[in-house]
N, C-alpha and C. Protein backbone atom coordinates (compact mmCIF):
# COMPACT_ATOMS: atom_id res chain seq x y z
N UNK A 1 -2.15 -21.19 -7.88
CA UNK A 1 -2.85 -19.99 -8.29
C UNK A 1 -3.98 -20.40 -9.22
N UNK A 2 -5.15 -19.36 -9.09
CA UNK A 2 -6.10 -19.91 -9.89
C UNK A 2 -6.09 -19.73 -11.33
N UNK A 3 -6.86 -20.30 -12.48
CA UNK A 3 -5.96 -20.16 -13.56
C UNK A 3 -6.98 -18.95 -14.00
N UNK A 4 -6.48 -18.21 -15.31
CA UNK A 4 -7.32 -17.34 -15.60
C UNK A 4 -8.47 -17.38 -16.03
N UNK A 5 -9.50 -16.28 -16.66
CA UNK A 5 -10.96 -17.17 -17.31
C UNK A 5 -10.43 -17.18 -18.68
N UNK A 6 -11.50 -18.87 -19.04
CA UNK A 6 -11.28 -19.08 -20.08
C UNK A 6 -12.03 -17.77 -21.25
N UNK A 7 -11.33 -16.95 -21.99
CA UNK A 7 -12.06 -15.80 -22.56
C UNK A 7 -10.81 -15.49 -23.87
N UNK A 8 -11.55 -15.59 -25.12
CA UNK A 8 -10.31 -15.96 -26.14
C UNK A 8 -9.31 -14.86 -26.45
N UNK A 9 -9.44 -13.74 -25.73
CA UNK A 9 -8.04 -12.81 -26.24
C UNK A 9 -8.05 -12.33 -24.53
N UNK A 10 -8.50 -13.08 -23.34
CA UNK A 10 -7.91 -13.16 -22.30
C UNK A 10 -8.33 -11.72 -21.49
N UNK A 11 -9.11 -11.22 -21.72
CA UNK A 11 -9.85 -9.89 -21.41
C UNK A 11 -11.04 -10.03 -21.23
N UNK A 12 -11.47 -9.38 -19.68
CA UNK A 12 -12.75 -9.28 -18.78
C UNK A 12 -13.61 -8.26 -18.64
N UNK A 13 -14.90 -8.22 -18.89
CA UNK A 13 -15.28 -7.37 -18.39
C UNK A 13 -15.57 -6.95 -17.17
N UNK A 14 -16.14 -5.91 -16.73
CA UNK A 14 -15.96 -5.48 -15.06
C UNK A 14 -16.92 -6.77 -14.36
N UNK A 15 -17.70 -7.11 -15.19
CA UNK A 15 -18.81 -8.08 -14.62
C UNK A 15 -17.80 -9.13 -14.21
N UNK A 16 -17.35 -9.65 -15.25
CA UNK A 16 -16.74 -11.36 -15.38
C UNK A 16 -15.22 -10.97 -14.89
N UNK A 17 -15.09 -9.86 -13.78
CA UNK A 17 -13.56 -9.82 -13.07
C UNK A 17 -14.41 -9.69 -11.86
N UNK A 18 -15.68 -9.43 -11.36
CA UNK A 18 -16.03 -9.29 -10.11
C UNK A 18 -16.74 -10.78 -10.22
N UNK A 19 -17.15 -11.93 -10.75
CA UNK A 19 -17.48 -12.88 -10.61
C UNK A 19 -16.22 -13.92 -10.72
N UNK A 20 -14.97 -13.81 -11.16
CA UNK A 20 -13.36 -14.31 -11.05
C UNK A 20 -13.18 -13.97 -9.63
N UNK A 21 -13.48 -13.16 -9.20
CA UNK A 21 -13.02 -13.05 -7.90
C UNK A 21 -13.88 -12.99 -6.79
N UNK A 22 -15.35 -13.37 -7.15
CA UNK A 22 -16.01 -13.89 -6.29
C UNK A 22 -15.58 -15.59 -6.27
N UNK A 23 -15.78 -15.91 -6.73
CA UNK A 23 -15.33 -17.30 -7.38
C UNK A 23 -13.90 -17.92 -6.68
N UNK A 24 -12.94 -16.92 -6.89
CA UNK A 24 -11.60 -17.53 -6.20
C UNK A 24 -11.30 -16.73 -5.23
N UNK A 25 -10.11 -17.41 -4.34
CA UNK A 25 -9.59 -16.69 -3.19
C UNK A 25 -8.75 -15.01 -3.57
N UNK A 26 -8.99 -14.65 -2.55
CA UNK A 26 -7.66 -12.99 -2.97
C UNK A 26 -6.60 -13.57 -2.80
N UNK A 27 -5.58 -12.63 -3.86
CA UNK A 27 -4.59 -13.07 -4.22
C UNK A 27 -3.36 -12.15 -3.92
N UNK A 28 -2.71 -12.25 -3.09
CA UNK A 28 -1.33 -11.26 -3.00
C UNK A 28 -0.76 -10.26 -3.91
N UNK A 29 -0.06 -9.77 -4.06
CA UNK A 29 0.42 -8.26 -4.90
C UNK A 29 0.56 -9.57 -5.55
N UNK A 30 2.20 -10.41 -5.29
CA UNK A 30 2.71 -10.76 -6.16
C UNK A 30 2.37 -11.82 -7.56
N UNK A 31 1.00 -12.79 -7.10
CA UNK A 31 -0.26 -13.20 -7.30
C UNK A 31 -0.80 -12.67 -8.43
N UNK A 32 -1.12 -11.90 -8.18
CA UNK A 32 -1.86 -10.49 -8.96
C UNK A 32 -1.53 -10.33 -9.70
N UNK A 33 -0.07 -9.87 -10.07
CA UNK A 33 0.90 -9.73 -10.90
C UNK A 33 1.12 -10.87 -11.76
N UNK A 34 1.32 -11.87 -11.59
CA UNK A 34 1.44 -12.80 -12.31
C UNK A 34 0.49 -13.58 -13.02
N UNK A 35 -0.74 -13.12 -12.50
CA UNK A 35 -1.87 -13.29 -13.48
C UNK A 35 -2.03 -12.46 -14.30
N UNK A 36 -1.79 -11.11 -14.55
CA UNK A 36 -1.67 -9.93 -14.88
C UNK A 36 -0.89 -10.59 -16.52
N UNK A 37 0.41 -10.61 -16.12
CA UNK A 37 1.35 -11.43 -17.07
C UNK A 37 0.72 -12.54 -17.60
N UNK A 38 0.41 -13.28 -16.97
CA UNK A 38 -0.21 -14.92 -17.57
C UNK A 38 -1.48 -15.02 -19.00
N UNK A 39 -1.77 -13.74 -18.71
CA UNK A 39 -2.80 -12.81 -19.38
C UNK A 39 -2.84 -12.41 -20.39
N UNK A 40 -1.42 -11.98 -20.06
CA UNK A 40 -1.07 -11.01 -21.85
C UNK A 40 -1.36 -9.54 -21.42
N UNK A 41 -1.57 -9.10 -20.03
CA UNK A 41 -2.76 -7.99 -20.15
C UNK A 41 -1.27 -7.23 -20.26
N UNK A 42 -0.88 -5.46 -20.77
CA UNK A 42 0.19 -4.63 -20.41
C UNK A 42 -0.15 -4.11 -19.48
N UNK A 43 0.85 -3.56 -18.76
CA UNK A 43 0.97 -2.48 -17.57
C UNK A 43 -0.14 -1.00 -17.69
N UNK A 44 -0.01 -0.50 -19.39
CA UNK A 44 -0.93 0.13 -19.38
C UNK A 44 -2.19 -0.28 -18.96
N UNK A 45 -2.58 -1.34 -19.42
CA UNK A 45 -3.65 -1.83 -19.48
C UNK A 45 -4.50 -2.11 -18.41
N UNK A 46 -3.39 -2.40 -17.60
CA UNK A 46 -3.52 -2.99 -16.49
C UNK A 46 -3.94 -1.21 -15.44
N UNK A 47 -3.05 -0.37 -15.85
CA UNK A 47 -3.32 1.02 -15.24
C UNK A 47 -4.73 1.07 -15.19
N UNK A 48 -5.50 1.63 -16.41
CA UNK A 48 -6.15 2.19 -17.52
C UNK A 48 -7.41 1.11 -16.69
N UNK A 49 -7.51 -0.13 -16.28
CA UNK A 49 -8.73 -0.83 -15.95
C UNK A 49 -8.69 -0.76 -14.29
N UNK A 50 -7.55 0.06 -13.52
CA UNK A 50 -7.26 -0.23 -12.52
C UNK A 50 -8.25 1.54 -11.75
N UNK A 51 -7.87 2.70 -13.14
CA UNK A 51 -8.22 3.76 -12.77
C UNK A 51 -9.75 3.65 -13.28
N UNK A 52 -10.47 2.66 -13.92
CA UNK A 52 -11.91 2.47 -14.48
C UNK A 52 -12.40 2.02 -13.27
N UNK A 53 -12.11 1.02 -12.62
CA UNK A 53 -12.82 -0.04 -11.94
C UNK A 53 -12.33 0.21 -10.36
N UNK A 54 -11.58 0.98 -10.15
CA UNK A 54 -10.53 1.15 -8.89
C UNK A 54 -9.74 0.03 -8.31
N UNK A 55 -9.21 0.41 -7.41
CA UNK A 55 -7.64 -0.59 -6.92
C UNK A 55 -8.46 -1.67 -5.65
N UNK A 56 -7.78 -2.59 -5.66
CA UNK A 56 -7.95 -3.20 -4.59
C UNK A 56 -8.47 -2.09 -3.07
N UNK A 57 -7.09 -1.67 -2.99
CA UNK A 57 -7.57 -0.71 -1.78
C UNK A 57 -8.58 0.38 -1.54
N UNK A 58 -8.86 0.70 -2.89
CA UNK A 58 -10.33 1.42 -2.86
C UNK A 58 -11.47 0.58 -2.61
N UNK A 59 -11.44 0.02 -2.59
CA UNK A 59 -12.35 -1.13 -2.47
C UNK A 59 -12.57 -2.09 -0.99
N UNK A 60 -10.89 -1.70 -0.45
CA UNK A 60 -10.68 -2.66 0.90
C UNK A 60 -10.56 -3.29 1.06
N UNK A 61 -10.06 -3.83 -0.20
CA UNK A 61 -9.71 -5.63 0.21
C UNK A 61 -7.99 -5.66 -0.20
N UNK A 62 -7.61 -6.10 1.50
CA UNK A 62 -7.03 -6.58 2.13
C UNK A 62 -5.57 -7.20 1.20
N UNK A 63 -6.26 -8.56 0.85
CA UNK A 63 -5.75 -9.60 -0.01
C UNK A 63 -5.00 -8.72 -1.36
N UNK A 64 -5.16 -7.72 -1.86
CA UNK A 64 -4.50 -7.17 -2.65
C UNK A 64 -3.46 -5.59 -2.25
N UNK A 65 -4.18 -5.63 -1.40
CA UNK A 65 -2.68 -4.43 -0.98
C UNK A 65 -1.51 -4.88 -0.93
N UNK A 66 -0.59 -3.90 -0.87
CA UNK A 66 0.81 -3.88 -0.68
C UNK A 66 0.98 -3.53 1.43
N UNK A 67 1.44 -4.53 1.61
CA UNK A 67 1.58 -4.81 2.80
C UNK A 67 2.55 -3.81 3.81
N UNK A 68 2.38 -3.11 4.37
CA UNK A 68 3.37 -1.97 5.09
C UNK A 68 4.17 -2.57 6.35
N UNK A 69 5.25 -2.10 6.14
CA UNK A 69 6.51 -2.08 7.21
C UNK A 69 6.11 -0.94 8.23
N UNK A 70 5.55 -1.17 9.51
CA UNK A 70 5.46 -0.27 10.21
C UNK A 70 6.71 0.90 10.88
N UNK A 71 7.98 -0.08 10.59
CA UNK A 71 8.95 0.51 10.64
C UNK A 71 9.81 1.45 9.66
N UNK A 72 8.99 1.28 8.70
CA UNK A 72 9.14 2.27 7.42
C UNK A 72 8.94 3.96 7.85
N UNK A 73 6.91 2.86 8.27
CA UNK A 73 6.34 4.65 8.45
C UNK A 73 6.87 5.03 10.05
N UNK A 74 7.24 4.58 11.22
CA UNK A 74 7.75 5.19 11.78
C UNK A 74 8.94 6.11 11.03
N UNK A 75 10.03 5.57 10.78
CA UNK A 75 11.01 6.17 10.12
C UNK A 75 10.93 7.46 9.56
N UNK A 76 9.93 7.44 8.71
CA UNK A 76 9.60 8.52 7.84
C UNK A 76 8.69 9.35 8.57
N UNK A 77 8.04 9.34 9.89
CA UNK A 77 7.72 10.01 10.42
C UNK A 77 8.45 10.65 11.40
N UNK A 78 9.51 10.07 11.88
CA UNK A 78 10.70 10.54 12.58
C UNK A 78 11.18 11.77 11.94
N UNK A 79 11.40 11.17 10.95
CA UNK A 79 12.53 12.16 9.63
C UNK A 79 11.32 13.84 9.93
N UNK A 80 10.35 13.13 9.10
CA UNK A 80 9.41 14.33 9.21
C UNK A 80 9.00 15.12 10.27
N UNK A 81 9.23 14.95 11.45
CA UNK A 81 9.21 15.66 12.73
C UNK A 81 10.20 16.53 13.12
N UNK A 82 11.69 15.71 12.42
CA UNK A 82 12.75 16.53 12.39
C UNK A 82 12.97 17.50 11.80
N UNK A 83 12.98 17.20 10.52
CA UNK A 83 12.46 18.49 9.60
C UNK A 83 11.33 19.25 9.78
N UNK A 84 10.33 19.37 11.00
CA UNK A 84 9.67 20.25 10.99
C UNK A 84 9.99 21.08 12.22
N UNK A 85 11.28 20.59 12.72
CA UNK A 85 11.74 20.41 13.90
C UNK A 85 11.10 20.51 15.31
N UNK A 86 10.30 19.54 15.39
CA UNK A 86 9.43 19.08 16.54
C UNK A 86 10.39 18.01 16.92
N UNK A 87 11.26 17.52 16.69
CA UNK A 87 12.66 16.51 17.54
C UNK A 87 14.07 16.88 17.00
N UNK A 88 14.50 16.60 18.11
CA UNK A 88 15.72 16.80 18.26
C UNK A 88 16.27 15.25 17.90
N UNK A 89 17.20 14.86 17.14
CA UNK A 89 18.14 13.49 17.08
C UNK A 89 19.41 13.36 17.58
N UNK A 90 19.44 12.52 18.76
CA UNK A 90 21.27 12.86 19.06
C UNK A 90 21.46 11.08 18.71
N UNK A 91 22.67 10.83 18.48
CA UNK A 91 23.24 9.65 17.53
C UNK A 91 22.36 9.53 16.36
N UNK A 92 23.08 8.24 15.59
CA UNK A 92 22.59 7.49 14.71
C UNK A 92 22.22 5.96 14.72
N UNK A 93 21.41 5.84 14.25
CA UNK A 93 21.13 4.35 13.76
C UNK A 93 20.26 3.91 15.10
N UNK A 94 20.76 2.58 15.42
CA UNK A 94 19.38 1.76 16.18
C UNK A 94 20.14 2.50 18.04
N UNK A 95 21.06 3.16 17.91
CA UNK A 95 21.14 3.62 19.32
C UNK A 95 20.33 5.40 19.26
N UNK A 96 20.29 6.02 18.07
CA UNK A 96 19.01 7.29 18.02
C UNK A 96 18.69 7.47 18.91
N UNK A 97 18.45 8.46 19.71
CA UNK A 97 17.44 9.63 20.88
C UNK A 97 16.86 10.38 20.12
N UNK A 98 15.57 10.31 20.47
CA UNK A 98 15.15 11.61 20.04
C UNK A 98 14.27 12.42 21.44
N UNK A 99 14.66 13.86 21.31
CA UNK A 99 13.45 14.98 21.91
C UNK A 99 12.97 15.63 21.65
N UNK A 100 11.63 15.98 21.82
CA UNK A 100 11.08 17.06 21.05
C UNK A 100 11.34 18.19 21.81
N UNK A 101 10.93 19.12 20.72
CA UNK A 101 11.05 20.89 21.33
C UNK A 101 9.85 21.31 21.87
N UNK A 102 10.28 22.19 22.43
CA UNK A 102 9.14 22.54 22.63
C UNK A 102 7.56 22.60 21.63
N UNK A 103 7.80 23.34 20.15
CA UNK A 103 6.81 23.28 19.82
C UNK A 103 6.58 21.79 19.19
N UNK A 104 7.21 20.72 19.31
CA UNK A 104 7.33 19.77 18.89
C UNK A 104 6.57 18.96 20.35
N UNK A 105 6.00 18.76 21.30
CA UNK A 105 5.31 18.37 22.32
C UNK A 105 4.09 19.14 22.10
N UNK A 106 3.81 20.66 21.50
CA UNK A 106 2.43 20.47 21.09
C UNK A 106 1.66 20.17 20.25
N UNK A 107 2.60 20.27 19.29
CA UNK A 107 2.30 19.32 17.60
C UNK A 107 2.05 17.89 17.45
N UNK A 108 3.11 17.58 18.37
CA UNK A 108 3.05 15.65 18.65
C UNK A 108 2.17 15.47 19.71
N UNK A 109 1.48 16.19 20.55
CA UNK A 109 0.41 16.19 21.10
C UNK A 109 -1.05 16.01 20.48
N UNK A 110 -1.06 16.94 19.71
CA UNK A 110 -2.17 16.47 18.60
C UNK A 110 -2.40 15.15 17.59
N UNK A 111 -1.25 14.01 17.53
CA UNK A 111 -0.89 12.73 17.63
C UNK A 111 -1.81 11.75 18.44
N UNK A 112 -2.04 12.47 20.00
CA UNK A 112 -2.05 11.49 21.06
C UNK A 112 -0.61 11.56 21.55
N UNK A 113 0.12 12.30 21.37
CA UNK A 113 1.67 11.76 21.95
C UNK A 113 1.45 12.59 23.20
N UNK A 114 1.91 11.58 24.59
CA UNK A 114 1.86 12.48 25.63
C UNK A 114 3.23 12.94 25.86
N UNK A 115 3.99 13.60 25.35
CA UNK A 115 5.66 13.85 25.71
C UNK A 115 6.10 14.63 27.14
């Protein structure tokens, strides 16, 4: 990991954090975090320069997001279909069916879903 800038109470301005990271590679959540710590910087602190300057992902870079389980957001989109009841669920777990209802084929239509 790259080390931090040399800066005597370890605090950047917006300039000399966009030239740190022109300078070095992007760095993973967990990365991130541990420079964060290495720092001294707090969590507030860390908030508070995150809602000044915006997040990685406002920004679009990649290298600092939190990486998604596509099988998460299926999941939770399942759930949420059910509860809006646009599917029907018969079993549980990895053997699950699902069908939609009727108004659940024109809702999940607006998806792209051809049901």
């Amino acid at each position: 990991m790259p080390e931090p800038p040399d800066d005597e109470d370890m605090r950047m301005t917006g300039e000399e954090h966009e030239q740190w990271h022109r300078k070095h590679r992007k760095q993973s959540g967990p990365e991130h975090d541990a420079l964060i710590r290495t720092m001294g910087i707090t969590e507030e602190e860390h908030e508070v320069w995150h809602q000044l300057h915006g997040t990685a992902m406002d920004r679009g870079e990649k290298g600092l997001r939190r990486r998604v389980d596509p099988r998460e957001v299926g999941n939770a989109f399942l759930e949420y279909c059910i509860k809006k009841k646009w599917l029907v669920r018969e079993g549980r777990g990895h053997n699950a069916k699902y069908y939609p209802t009727a108004e659940g084929q024109d809702a999940l239509g607006k998806f792209g879903l051809d049901l």
